[in-house]
N, C-alpha and C. Protein backbone atom coordinates (compact mmCIF):
# COMPACT_ATOMS: atom_id res chain seq x y z
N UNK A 1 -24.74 14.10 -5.21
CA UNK A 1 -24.19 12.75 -5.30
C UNK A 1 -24.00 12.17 -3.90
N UNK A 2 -24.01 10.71 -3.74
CA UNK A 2 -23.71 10.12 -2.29
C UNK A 2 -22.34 9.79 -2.42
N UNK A 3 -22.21 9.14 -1.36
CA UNK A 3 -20.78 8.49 -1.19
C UNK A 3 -20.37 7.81 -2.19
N UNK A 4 -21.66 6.61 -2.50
CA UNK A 4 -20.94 5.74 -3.50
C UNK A 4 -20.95 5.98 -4.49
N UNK A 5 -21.62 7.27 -5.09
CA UNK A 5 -21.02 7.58 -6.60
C UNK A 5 -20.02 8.11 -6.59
N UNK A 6 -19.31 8.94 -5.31
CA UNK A 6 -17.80 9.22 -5.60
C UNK A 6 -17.17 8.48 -5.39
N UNK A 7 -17.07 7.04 -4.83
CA UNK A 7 -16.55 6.43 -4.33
C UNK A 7 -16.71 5.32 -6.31
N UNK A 8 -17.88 5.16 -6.94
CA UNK A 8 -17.47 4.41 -7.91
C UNK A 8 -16.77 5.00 -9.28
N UNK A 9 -16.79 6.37 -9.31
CA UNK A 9 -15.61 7.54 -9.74
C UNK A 9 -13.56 6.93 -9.64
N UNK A 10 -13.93 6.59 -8.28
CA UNK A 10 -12.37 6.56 -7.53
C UNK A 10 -12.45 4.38 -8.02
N UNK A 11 -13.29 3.86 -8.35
CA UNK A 11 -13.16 2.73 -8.82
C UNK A 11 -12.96 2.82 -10.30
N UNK A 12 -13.28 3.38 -11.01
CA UNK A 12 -13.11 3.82 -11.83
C UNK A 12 -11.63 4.82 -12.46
N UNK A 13 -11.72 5.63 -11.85
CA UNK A 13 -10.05 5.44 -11.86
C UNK A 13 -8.79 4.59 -11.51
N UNK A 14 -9.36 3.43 -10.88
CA UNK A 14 -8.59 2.78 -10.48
C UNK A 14 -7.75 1.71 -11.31
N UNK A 15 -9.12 1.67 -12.37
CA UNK A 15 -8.62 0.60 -13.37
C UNK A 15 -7.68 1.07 -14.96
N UNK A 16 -7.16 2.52 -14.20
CA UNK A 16 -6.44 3.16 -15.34
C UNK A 16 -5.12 3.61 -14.68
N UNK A 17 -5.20 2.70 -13.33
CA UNK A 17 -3.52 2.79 -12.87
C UNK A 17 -2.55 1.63 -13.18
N UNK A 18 -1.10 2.07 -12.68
CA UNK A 18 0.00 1.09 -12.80
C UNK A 18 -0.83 -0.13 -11.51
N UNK A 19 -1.38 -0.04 -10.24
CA UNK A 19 -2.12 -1.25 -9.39
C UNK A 19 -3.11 -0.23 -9.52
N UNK A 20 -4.76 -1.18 -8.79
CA UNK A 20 -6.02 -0.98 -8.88
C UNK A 20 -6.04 -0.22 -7.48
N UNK A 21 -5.31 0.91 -7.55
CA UNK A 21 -5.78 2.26 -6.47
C UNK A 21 -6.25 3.60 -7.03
N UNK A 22 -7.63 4.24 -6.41
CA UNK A 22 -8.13 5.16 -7.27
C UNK A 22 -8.61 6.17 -6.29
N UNK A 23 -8.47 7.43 -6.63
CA UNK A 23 -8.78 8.63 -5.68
C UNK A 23 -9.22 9.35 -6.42
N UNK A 24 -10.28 10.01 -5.19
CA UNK A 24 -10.97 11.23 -6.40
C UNK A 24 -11.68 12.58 -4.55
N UNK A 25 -10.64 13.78 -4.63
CA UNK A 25 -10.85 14.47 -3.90
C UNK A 25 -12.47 15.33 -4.47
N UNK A 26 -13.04 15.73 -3.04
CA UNK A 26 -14.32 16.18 -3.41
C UNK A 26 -14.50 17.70 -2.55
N UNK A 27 -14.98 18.25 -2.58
CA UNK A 27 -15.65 19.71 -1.80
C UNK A 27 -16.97 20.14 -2.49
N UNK A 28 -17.58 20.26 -0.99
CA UNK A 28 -19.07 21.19 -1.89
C UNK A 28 -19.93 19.78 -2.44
N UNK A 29 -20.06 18.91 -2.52
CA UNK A 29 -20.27 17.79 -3.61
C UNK A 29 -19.91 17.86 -4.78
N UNK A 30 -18.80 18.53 -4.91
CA UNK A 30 -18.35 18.61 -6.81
C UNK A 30 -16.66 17.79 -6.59
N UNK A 31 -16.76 16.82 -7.17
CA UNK A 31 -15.67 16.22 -7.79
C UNK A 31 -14.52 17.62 -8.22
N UNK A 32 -13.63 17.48 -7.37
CA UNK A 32 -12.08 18.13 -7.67
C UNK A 32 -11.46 18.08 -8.73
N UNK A 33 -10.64 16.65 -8.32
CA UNK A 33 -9.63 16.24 -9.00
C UNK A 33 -9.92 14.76 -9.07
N UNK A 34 -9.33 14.04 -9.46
CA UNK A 34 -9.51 12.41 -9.66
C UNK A 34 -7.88 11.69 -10.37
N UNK A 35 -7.14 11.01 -9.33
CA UNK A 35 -6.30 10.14 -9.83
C UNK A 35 -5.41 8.88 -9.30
N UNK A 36 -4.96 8.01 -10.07
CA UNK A 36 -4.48 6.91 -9.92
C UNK A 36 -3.03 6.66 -9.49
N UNK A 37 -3.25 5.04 -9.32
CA UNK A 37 -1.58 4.80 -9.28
C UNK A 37 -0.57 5.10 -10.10
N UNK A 38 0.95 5.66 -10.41
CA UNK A 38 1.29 5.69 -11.43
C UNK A 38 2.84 5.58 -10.97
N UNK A 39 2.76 4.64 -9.70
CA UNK A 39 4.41 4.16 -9.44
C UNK A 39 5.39 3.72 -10.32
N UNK A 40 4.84 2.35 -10.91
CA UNK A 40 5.68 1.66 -12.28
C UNK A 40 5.86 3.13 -12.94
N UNK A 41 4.78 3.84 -14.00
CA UNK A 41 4.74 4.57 -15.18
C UNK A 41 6.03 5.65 -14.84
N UNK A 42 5.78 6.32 -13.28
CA UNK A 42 6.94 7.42 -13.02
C UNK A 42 8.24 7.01 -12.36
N UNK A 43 8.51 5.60 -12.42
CA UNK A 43 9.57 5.28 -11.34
C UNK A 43 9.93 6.07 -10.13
N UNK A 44 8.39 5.89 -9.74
CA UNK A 44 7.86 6.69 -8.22
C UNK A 44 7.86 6.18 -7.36
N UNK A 45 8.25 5.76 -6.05
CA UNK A 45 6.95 4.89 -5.16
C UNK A 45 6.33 5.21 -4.44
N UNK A 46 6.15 6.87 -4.31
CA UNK A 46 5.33 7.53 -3.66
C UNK A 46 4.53 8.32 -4.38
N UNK A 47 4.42 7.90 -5.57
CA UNK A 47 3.09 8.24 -6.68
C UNK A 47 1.82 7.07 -6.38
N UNK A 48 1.39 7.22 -5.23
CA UNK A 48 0.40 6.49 -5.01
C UNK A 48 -0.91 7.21 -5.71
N UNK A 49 -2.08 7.11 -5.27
CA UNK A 49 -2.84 7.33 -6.13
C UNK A 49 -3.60 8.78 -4.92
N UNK A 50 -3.55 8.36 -3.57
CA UNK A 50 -3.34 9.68 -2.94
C UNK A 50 -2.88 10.19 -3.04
N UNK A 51 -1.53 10.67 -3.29
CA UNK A 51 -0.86 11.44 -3.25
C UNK A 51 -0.46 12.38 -4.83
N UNK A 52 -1.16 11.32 -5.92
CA UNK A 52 -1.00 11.90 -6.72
C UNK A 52 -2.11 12.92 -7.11
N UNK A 53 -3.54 12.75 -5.80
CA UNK A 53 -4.56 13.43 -5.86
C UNK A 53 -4.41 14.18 -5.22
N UNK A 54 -3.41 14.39 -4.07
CA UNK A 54 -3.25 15.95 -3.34
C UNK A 54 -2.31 16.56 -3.91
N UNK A 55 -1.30 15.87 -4.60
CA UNK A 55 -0.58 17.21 -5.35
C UNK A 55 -0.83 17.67 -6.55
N UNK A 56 -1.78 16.85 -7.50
CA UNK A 56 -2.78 17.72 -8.75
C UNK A 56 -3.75 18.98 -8.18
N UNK A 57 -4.60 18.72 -7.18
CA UNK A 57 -5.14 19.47 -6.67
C UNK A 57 -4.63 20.45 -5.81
N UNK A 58 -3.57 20.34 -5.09
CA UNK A 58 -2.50 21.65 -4.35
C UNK A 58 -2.35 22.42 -5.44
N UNK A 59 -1.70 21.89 -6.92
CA UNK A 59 -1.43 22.55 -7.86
C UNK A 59 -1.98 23.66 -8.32
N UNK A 60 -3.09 22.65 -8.55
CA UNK A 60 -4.50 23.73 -9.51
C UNK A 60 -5.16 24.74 -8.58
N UNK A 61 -5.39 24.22 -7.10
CA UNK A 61 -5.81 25.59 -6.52
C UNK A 61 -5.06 26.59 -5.71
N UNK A 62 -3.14 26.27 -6.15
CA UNK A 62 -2.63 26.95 -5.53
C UNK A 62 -2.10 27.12 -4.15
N UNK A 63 -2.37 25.91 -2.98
CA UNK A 63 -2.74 26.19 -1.87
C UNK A 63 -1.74 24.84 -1.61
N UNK A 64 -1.79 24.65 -0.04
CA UNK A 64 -1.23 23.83 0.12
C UNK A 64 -2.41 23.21 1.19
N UNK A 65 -3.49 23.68 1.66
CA UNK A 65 -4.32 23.36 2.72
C UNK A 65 -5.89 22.78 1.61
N UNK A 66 -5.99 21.66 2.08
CA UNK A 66 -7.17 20.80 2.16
C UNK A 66 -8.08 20.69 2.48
N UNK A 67 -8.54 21.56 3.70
CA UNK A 67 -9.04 21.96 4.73
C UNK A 67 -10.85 21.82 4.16
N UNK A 68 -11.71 21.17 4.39
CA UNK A 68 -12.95 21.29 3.66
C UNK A 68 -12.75 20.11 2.64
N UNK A 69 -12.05 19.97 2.48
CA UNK A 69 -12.32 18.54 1.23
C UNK A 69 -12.63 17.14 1.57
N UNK A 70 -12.55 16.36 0.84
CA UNK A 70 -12.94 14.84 1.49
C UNK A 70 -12.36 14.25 0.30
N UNK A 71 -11.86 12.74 0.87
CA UNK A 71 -10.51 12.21 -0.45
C UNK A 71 -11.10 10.93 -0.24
N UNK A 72 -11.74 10.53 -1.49
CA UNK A 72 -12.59 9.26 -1.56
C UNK A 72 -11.38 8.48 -2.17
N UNK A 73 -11.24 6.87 -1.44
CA UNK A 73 -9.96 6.19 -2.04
C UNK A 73 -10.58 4.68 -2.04
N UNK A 74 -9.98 3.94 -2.92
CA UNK A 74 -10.71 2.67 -2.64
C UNK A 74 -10.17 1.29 -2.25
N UNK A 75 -9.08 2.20 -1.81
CA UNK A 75 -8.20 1.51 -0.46
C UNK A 75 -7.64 2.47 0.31
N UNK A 76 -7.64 1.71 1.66
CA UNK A 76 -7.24 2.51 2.87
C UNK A 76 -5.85 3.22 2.97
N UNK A 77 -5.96 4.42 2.71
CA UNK A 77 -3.94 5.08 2.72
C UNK A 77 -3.53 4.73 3.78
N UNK A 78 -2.11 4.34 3.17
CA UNK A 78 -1.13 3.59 3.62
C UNK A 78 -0.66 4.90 4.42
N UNK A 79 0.18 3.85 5.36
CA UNK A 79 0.78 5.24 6.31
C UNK A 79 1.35 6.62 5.89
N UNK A 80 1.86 6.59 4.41
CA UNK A 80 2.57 7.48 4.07
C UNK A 80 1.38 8.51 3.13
N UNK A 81 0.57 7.82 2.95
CA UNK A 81 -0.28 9.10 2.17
C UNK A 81 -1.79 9.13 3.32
N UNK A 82 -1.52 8.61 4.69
CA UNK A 82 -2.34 9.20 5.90
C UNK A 82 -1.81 10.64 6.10
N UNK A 83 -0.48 9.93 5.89
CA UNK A 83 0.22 11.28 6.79
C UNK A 83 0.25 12.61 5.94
N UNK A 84 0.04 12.69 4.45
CA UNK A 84 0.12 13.30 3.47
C UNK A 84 -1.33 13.99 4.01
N UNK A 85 -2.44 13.25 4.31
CA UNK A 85 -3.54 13.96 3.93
C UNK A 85 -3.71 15.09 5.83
N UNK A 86 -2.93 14.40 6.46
CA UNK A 86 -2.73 15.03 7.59
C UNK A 86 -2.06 16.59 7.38
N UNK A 87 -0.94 16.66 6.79
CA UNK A 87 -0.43 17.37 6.67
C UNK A 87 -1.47 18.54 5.60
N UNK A 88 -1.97 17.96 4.73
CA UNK A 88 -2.46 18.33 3.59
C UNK A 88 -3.73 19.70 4.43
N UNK A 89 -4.68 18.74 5.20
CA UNK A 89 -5.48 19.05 6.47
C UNK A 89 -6.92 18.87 5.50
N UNK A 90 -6.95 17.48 5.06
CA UNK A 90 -7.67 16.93 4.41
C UNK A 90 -8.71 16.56 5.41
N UNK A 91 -10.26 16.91 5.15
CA UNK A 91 -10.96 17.07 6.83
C UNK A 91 -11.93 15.43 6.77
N UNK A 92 -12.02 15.04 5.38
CA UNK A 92 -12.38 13.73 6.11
C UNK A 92 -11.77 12.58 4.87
N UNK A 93 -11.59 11.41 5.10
CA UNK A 93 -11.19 10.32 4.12
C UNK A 93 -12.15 9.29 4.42
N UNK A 94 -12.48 8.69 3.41
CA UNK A 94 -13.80 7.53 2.99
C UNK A 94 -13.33 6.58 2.21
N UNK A 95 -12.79 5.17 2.22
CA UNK A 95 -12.04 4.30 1.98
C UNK A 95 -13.01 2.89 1.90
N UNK A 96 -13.06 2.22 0.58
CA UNK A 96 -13.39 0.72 0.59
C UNK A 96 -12.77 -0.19 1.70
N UNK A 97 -11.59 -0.60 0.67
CA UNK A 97 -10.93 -1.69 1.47
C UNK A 97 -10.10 -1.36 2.27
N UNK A 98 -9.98 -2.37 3.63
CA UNK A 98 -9.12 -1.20 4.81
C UNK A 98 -7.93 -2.37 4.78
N UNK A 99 -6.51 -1.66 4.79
CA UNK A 99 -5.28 -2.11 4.83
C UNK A 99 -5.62 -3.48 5.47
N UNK A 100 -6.38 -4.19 6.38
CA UNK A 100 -6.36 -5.76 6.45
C UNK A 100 -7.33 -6.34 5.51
N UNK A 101 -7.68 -5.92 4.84
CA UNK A 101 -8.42 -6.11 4.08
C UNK A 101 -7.72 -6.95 2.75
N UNK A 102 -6.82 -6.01 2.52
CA UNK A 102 -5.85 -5.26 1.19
C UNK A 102 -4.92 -6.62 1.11
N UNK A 103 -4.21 -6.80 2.57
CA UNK A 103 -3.16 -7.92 3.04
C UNK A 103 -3.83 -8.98 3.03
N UNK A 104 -5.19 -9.56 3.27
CA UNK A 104 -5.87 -10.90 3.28
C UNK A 104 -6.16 -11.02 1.34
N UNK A 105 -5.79 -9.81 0.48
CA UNK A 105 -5.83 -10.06 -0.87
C UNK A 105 -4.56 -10.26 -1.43
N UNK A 106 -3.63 -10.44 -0.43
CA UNK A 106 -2.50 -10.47 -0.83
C UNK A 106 -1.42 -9.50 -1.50
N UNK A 107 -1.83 -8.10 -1.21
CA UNK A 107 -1.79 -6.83 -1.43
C UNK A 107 -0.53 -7.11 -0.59
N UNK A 108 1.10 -5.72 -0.94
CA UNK A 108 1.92 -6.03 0.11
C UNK A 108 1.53 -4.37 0.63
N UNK A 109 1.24 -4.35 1.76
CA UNK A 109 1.08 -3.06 2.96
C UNK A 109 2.02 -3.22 3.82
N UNK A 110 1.81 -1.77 4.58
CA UNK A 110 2.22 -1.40 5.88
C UNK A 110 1.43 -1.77 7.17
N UNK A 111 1.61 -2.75 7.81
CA UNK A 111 0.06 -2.81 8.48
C UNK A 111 0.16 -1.83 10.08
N UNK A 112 -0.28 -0.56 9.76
CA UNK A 112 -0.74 0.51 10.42
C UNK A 112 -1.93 1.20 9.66
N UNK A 113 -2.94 1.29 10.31
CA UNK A 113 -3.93 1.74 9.75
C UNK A 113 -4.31 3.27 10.10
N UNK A 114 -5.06 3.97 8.79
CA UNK A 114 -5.07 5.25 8.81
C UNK A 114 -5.04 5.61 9.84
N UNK A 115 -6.22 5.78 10.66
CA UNK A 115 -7.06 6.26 11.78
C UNK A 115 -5.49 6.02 13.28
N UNK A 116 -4.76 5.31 13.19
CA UNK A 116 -3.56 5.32 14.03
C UNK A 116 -2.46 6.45 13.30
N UNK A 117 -2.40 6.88 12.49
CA UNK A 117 -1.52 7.41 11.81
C UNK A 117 -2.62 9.20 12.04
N UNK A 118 -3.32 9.04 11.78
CA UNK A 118 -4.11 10.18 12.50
C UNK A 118 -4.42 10.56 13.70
N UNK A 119 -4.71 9.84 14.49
CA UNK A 119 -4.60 9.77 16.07
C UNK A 119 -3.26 10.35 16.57
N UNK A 120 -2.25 10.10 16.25
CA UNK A 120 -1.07 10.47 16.27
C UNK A 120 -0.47 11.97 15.83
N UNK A 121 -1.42 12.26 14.92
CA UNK A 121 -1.02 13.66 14.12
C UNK A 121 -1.82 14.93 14.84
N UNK A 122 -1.44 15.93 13.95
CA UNK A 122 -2.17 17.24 14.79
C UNK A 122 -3.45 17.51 14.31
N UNK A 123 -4.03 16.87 13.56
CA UNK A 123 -5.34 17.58 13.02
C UNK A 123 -6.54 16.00 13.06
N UNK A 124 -7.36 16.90 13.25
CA UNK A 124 -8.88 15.25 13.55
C UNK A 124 -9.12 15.48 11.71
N UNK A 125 -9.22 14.48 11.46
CA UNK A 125 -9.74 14.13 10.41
C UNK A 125 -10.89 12.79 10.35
N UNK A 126 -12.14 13.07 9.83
CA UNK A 126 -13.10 11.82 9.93
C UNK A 126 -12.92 10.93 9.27
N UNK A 127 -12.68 9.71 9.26
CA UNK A 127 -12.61 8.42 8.78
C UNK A 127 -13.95 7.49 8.59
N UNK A 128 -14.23 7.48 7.48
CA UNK A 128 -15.43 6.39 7.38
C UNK A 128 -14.91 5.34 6.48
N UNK A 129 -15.54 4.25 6.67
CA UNK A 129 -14.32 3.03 6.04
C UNK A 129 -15.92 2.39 5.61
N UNK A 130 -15.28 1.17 4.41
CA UNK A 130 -15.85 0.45 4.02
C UNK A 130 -17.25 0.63 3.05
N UNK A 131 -16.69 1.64 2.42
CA UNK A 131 -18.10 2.17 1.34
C UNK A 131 -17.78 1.61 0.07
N UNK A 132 -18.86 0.49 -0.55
CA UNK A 132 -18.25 -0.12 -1.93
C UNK A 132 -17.11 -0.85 -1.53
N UNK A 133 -17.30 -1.53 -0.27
CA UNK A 133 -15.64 -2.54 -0.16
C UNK A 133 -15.74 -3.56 -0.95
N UNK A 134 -16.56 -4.60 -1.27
CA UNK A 134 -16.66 -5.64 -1.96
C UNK A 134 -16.54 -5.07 -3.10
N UNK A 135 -16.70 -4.53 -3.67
CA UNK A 135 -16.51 -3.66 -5.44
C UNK A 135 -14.87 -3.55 -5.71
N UNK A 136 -14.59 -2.76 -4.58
CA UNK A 136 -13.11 -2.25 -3.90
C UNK A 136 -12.05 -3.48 -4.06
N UNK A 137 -12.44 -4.43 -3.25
CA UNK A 137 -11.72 -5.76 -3.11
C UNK A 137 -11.50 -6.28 -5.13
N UNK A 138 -13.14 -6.36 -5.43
CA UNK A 138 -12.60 -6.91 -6.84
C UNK A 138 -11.76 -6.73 -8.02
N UNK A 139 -11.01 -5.16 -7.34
CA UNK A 139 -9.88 -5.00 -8.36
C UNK A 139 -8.92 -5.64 -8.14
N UNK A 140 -8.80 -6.38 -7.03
CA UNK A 140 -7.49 -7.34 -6.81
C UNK A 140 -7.44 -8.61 -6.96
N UNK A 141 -9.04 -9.09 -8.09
CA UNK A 141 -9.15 -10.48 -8.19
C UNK A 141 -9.00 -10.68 -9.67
């Protein structure tokens, strides 16, 4: 599979959250885990849709390290689930719409963007942005 079929996976989950955010962790080219927003549903607000994809998958394989995976999202994590995938040691993230992106849709963000929130942390993680952004964007229209 390429990017953008995991990446239209994580659009696809997106449209089965509480907002149109969708993740779907990958290794090996095999689809992990896959999941959504579910802030409203859990009176969460850190049930983002990252974070609800690194801790299904910590779960199931037991581990707390990431290390080798790649976390397709189809918006750019917000500072708090950068820092999640930092910690996590999530080795690369691939993102549609990037947090100015998100805010010119009228999305409410943090405006710090991943790649600063990584720069900052202890582990390199690769950032590729903008795969399926226009697709990405149209869940917020």
């Amino acid at each position: 599979m390429k990017r953008e079929d995991f990446m239209k996976l994580a659009l696809q989950e997106a449209q089965q959250g509480d907002a149109p955010y969708g993740a779907v962790i990958v290794k090996d080219n095999e689809v992990m885990i896959k999941a959504h927003n579910t802030v409203q549903r859990d009176k969460d607000p850190s049930a983002h849709a990252e974070i609800n994809a690194i801790r299904l998958l910590t779960a199931k394989i037991q581990s707390t390290s990431l290390a080798g995976y790649t976390l397709y999202t189809t918006g750019e994590p917000c500072p708090m689930c950068a820092t999640a995938c930092v910690w996590a040691g999530i080795s690369e993230i691939v993102f549609g719409a990037s947090i100015g992106d998100l805010i010119a849709a009228n999305q409410s963000q943090i405006d710090i963007d991943c790649e600063e929130v990584i720069k900052r942390g202890f582990r390199k993680i690769k950032v590729t942005k903008g795969v399926l952004k226009d697709e990405c964007l149209q869940l917020f229209q």
